[in-house]
Protein backbone atom coordinates (compact mmCIF):
# COMPACT_ATOMS: atom_id res chain seq x y z
CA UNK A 1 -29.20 10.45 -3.68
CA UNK A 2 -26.43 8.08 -2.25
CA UNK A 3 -27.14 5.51 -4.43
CA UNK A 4 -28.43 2.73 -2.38
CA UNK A 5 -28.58 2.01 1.39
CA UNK A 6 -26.24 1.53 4.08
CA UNK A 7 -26.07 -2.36 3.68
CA UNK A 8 -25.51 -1.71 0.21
CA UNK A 9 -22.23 0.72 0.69
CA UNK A 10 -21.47 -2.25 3.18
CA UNK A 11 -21.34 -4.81 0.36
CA UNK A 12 -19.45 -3.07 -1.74
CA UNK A 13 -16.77 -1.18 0.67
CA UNK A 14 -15.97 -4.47 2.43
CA UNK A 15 -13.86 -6.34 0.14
CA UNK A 16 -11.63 -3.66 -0.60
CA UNK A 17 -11.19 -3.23 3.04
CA UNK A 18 -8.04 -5.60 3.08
CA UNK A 19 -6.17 -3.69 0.28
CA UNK A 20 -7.39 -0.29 1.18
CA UNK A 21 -5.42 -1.10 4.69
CA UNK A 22 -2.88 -1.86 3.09
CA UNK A 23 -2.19 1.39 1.26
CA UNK A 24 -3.08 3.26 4.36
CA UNK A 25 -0.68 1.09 6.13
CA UNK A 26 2.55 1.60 3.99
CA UNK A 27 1.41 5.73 3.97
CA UNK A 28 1.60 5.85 7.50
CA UNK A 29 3.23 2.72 9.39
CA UNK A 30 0.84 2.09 11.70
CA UNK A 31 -2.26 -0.17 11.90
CA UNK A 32 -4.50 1.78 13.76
CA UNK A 33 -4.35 4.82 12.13
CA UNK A 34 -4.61 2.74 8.57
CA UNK A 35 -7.40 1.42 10.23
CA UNK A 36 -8.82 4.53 11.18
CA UNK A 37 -8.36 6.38 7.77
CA UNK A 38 -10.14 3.16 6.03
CA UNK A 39 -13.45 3.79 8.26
CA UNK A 40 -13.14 7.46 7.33
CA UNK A 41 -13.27 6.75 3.78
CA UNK A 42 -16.00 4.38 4.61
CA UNK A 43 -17.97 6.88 5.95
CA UNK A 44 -17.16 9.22 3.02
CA UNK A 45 -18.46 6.06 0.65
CA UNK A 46 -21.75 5.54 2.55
CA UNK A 47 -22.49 9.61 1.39
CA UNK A 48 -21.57 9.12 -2.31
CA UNK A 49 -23.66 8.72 -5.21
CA UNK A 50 -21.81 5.25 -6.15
CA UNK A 51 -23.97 5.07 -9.20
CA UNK A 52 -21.81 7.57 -10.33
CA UNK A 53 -18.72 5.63 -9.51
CA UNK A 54 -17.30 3.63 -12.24
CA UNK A 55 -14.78 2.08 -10.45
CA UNK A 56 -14.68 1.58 -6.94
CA UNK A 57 -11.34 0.41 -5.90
CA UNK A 58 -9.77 3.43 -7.66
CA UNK A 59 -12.23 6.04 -6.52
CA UNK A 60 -11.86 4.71 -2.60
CA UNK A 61 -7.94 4.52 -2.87
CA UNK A 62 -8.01 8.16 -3.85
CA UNK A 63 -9.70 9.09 -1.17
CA UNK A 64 -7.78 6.61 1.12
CA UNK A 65 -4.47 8.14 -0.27
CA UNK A 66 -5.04 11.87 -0.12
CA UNK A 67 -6.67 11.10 3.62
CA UNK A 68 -3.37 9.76 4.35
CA UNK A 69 -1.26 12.44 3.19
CA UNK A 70 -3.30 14.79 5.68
CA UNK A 71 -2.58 12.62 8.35
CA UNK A 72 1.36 12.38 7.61
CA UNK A 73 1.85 16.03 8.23
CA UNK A 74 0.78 15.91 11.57
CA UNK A 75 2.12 12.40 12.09
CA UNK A 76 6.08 13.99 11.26
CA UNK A 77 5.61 16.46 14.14
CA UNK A 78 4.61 13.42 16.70
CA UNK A 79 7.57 11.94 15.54
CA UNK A 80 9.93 14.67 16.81
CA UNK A 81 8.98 14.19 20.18
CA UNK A 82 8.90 10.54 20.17
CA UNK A 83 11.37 8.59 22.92
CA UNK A 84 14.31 6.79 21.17
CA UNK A 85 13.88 4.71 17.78
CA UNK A 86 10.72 4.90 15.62
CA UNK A 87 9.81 1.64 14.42
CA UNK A 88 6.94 1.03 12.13
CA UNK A 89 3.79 -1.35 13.90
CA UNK A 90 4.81 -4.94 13.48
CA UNK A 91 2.61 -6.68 11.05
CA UNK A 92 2.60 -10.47 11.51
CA UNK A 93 1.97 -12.46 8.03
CA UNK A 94 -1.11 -14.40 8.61
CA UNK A 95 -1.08 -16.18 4.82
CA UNK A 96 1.66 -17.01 2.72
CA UNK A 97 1.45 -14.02 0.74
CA UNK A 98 4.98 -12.46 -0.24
CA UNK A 99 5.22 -8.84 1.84
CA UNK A 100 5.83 -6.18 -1.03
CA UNK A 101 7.60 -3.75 1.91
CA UNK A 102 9.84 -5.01 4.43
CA UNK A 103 10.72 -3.14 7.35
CA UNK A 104 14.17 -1.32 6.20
CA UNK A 105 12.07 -0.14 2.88
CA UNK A 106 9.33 1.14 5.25
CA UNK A 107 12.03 2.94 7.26
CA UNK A 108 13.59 4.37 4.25
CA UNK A 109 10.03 5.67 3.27
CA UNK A 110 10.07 7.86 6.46
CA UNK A 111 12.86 9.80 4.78
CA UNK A 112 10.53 10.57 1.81
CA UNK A 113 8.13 13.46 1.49
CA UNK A 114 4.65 12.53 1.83
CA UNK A 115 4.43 13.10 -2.10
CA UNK A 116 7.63 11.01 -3.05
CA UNK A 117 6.25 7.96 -0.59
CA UNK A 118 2.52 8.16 -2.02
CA UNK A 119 3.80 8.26 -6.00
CA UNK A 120 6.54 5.69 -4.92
CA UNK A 121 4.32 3.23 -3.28
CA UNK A 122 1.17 3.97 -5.78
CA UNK A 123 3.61 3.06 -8.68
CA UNK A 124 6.20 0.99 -7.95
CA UNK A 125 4.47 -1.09 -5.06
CA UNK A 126 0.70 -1.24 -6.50
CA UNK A 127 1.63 -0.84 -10.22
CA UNK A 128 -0.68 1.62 -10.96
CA UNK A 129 -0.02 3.76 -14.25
CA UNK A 130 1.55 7.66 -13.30
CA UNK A 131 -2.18 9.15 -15.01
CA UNK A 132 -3.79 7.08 -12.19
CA UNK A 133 -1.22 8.22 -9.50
CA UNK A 134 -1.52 12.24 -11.12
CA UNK A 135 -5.31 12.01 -10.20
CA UNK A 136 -4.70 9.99 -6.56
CA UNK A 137 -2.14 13.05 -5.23
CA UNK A 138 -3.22 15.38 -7.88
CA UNK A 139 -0.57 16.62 -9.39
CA UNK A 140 0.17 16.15 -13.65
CA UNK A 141 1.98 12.48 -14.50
CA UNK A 142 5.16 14.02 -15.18
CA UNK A 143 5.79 15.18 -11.45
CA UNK A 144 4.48 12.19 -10.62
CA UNK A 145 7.45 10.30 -12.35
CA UNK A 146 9.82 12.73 -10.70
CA UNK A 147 8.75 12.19 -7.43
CA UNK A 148 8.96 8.57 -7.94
CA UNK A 149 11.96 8.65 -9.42
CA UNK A 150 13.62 11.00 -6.57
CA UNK A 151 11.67 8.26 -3.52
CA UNK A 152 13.85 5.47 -5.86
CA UNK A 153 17.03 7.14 -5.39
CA UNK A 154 16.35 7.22 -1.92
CA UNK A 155 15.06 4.03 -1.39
CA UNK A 156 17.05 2.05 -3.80
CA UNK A 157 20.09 1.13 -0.44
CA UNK A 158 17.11 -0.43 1.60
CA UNK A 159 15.57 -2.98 -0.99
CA UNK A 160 16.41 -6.24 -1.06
CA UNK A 161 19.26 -7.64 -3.08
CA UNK A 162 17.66 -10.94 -3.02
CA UNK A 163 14.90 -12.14 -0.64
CA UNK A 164 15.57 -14.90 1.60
CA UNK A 165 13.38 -17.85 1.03
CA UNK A 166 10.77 -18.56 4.05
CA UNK A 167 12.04 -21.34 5.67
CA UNK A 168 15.22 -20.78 5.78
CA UNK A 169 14.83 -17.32 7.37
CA UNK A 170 12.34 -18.97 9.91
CA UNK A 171 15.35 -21.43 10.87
CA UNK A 172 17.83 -18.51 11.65
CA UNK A 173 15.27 -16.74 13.42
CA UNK A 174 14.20 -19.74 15.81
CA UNK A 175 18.47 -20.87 15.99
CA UNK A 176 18.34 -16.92 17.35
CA UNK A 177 16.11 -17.05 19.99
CA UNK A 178 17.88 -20.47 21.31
CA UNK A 179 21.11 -18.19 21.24
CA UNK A 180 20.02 -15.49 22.83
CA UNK A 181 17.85 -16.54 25.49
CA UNK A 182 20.20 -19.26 26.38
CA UNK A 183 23.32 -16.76 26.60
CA UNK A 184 25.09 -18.79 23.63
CA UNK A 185 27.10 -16.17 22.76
CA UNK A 186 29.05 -18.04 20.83
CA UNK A 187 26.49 -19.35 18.19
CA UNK A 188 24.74 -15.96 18.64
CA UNK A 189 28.21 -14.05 17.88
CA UNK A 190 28.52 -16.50 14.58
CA UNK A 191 24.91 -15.78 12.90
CA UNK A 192 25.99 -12.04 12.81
CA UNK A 193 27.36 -9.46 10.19
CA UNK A 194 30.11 -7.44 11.26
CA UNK A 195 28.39 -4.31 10.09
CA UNK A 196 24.85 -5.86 11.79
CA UNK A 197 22.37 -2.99 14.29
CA UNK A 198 20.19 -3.01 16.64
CA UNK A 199 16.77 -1.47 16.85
CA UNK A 200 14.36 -1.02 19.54
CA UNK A 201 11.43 0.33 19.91
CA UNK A 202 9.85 1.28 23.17
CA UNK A 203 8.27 4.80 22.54
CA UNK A 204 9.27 5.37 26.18
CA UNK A 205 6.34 3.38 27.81
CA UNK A 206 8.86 0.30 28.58
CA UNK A 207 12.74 -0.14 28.60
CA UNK A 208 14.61 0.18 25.49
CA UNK A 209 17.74 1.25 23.72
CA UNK A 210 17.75 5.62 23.40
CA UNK A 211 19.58 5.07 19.96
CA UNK A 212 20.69 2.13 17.95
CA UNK A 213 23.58 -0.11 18.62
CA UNK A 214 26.13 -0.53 15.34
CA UNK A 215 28.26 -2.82 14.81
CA UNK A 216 29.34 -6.57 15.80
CA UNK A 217 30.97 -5.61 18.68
CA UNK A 218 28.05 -3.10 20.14
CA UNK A 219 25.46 -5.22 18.94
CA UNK A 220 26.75 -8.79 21.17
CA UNK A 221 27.29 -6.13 24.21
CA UNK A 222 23.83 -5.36 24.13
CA UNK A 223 22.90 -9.15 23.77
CA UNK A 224 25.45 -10.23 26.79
CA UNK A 225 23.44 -7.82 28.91
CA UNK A 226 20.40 -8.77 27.54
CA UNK A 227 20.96 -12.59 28.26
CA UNK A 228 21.74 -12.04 32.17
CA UNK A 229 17.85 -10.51 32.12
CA UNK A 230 16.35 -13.65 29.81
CA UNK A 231 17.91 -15.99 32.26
CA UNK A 232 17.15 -14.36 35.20
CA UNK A 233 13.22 -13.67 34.22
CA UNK A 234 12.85 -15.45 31.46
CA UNK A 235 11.35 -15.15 27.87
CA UNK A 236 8.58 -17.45 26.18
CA UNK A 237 7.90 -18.16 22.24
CA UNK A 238 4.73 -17.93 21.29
CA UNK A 239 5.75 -18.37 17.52
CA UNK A 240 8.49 -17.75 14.52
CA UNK A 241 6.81 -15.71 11.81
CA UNK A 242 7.31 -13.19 9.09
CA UNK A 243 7.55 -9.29 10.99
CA UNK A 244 7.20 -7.06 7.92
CA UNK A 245 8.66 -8.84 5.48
CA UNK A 246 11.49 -10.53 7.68
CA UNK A 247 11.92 -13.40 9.47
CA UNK A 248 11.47 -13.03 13.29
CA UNK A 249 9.16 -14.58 16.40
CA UNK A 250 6.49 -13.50 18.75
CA UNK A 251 7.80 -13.35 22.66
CA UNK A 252 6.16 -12.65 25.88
CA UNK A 253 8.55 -10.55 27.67
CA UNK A 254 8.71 -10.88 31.89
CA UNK A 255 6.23 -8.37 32.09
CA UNK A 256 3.94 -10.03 30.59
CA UNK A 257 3.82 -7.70 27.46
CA UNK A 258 4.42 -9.12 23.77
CA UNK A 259 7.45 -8.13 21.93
CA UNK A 260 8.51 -8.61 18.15
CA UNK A 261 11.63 -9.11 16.54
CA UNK A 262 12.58 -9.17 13.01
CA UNK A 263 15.68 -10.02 11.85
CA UNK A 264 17.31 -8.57 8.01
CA UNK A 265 19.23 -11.62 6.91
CA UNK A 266 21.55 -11.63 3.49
CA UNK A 267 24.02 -14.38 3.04
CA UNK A 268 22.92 -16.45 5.99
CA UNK A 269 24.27 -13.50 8.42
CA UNK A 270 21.55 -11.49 10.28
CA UNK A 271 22.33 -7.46 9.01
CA UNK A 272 19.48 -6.11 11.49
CA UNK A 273 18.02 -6.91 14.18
CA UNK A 274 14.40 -5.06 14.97
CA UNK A 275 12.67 -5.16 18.19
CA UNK A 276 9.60 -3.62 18.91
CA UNK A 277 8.62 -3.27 22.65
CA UNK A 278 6.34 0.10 22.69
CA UNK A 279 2.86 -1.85 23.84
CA UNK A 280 0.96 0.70 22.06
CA UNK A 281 2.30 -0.51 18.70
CA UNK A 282 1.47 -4.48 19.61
CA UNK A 283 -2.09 -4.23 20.56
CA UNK A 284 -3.34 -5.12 17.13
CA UNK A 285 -1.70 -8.25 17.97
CA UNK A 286 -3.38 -9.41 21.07
């Protein structure tokens, strides 16, 4: 007994989709294995007695969670191999929903165990209560709190002191493309911190920084360079938009590929600069 049919399992399952992807998308930083993971659990709905199933959302993010952590361990090895930077996939706000991650707390969650990240995010990010969390990752509450507490200490450097309001961070991300495309190095040079990187992402299957550039100095020799190429092959805006949490734009690069970039911005000066370039991790965006 499964109680009730497939349709049934359907009309239930399908509006937790949106918040069951995105669980499995802060677990593992990538859409289509969030995506994945959610039609597994799907499938593992569809042969459960839901009559039995008090409540839904917190059975299915159980299973969502723990299917995750399974996942992560073979996920860390892939990263070891992978070609320069690892960004997370670029998600690209379609609402005006606040992000609850941004893109440097997502990278500080890759330093976390798979346990620390799962109570962290469970807790802190979705609010549930640490009995809730002890039965998700099953473990007891109280290691629970102390893995949440430990993914805090970790985490605490890459949360934001204050978050830029929209706008504004959609103005300094457009003034930035004008800059940089246009070889203004001058306005470019001014929007940036003195202690500002640079990120890129290109998982070796198109051209892109081996390791990050640090610094003011590093950071407007990569853009000099960079501006001879934008002017010589150009670089087209399809849109300014939030990129995980920060402000940033949509390009199409000279190869006809899409290419993100978000931008960390505190005090009006851009901190970090993000670019993802690896095509596999901008297909979702096509």
């Amino acid at each position: 007994m499964n109680g009730g049919t497939q349709m049934d399992a359907a009309d239930s399952f399908d509006p937790l989709r949106p918040r069951l992807i995105r669980v499995a998308y802060r677990m593992l930083g990538s859409v289509a294995d969030a995506e994945d993971v959610v039609q597994d659990a799907f499938i593992r709905w569809m042969g459960t007695d839901r009559s039995e199933v008090r409540e839904p959302e917190a059975f299915l993010r159980r299973i969502v969670t723990r299917l995750c952590l399974d996942q992560m361990k073979s996920a860390r090895a892939q990263r070891e191999t992978y070609v320069g930077p690892w960004l997370p996939e670029p998600v690209v706000e379609e609402t005006d929903e606040e992000e609850d991650i941004t893109l440097p707390l997502m990278l500080a969650l890759e330093r976390l165990s798979p346990l620390e990240r799962a109570a962290f995010l469970l807790h802190d990010v979705f609010g549930l209560a640490f009995d809730e969390v002890a039965r998700t990752i099953q473990r007891d509450a109280a290691a629970c709190r102390q893995l949440a507490a430990r993914a805090r200490d970790h985490v605490r450097d890459a949360r934001p002191r204050f978050q830029i309001e929209k706008q504004r961070g959609l103005e300094i991300a457009g003034a930035f493309f004008a800059a940089s495309r246009s070889g203004d190095m001058s306005a470019l040079g001014a929007m940036l911190a003195q202690d500002v990187s640079f990120h890129s992402d290109g998982g070796g299957k198109r051209p892109a920084a081996i390791r990050p550039a640090i610094g003011h100095g590093q950071v407007m020799q990569v853009h000099k360079a960079l501006a001879v190429l934008f002017g010589k092959y150009g670089s087209t805006l399809l849109r300014t938009c939030m990129v995980n949490g920060l402000p940033g734009f949509v390009t199409r690069e000279a190869d006809g590929e899409l290419q993100t970039t978000a931008l960390d911005i505190e005090d009006g000066h851009v901190t970090a600069i993000y670019i993802m370039r690896n095509p596999d991790k901008l297909r979702h965006l096509h």
